[in-house]
C-alpha atoms as a PDB file:
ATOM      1  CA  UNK A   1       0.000   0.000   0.000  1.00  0.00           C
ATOM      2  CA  UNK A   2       1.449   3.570  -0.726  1.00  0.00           C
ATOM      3  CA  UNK A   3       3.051   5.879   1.995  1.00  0.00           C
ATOM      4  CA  UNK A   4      -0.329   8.486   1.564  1.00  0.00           C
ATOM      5  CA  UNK A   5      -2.765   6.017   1.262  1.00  0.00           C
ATOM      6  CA  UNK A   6      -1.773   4.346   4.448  1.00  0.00           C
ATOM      7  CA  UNK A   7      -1.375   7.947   5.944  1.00  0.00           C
ATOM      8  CA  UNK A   8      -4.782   9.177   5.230  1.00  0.00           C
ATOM      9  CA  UNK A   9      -6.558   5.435   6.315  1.00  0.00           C
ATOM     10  CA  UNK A  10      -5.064   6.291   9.842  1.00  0.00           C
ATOM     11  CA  UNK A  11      -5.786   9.897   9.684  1.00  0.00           C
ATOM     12  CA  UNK A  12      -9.735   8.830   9.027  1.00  0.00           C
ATOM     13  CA  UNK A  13      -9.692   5.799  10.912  1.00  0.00           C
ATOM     14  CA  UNK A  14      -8.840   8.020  14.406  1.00  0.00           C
ATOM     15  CA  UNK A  15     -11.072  11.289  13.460  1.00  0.00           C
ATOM     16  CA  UNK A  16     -13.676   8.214  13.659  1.00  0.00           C
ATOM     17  CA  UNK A  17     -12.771   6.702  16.861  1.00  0.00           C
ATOM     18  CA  UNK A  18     -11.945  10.362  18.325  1.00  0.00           C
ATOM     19  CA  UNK A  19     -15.161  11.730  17.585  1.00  0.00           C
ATOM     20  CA  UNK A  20     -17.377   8.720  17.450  1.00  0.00           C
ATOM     21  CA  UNK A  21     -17.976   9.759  14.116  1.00  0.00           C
ATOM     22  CA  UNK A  22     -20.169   8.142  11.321  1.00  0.00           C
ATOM     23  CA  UNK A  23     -18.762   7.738   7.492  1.00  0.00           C
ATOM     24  CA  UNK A  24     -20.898  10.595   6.576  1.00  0.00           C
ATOM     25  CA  UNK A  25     -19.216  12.456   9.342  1.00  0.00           C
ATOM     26  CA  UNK A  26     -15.758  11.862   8.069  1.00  0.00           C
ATOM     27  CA  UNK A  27     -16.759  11.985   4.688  1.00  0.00           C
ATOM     28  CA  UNK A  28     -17.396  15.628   5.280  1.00  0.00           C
ATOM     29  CA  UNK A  29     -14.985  16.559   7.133  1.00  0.00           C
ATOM     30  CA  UNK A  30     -12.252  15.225   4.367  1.00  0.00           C
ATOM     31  CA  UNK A  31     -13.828  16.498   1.568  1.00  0.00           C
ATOM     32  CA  UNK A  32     -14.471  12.727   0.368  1.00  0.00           C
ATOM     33  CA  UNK A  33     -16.981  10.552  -0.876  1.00  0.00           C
ATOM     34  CA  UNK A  34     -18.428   8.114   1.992  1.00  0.00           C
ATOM     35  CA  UNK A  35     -17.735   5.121  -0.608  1.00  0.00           C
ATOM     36  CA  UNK A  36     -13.977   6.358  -0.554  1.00  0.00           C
ATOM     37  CA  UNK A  37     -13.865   6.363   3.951  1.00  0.00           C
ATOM     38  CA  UNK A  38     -15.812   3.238   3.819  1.00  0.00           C
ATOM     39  CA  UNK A  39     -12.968   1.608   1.295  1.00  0.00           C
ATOM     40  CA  UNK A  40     -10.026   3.202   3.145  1.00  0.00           C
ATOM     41  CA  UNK A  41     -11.187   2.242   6.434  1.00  0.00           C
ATOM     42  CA  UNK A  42     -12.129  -1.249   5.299  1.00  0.00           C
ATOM     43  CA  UNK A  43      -8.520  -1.677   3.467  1.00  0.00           C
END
């Protein structure tokens, strides 16, 4: 897996655990789709 990939998985990955967050949530706050946290989270 790239460096930024990886990177950004754990960046979204702990704004969800930090702020009991849903996909939406994070989805929004990244500026990405909630099929793109759901994959990056998931891989």
């Amino acid at each position: 897996m790239k460096k930024y990939i990886e990177e950004r998985a754990v960046e979204v990955a702990n704004y969800i655990i930090e702020n009991n967050a849903t996909v939406r949530q994070a989805a929004k706050q990244f500026g990405i789709s909630k099929s793109t946290v759901h994959m990056v989270v998931t891989v």
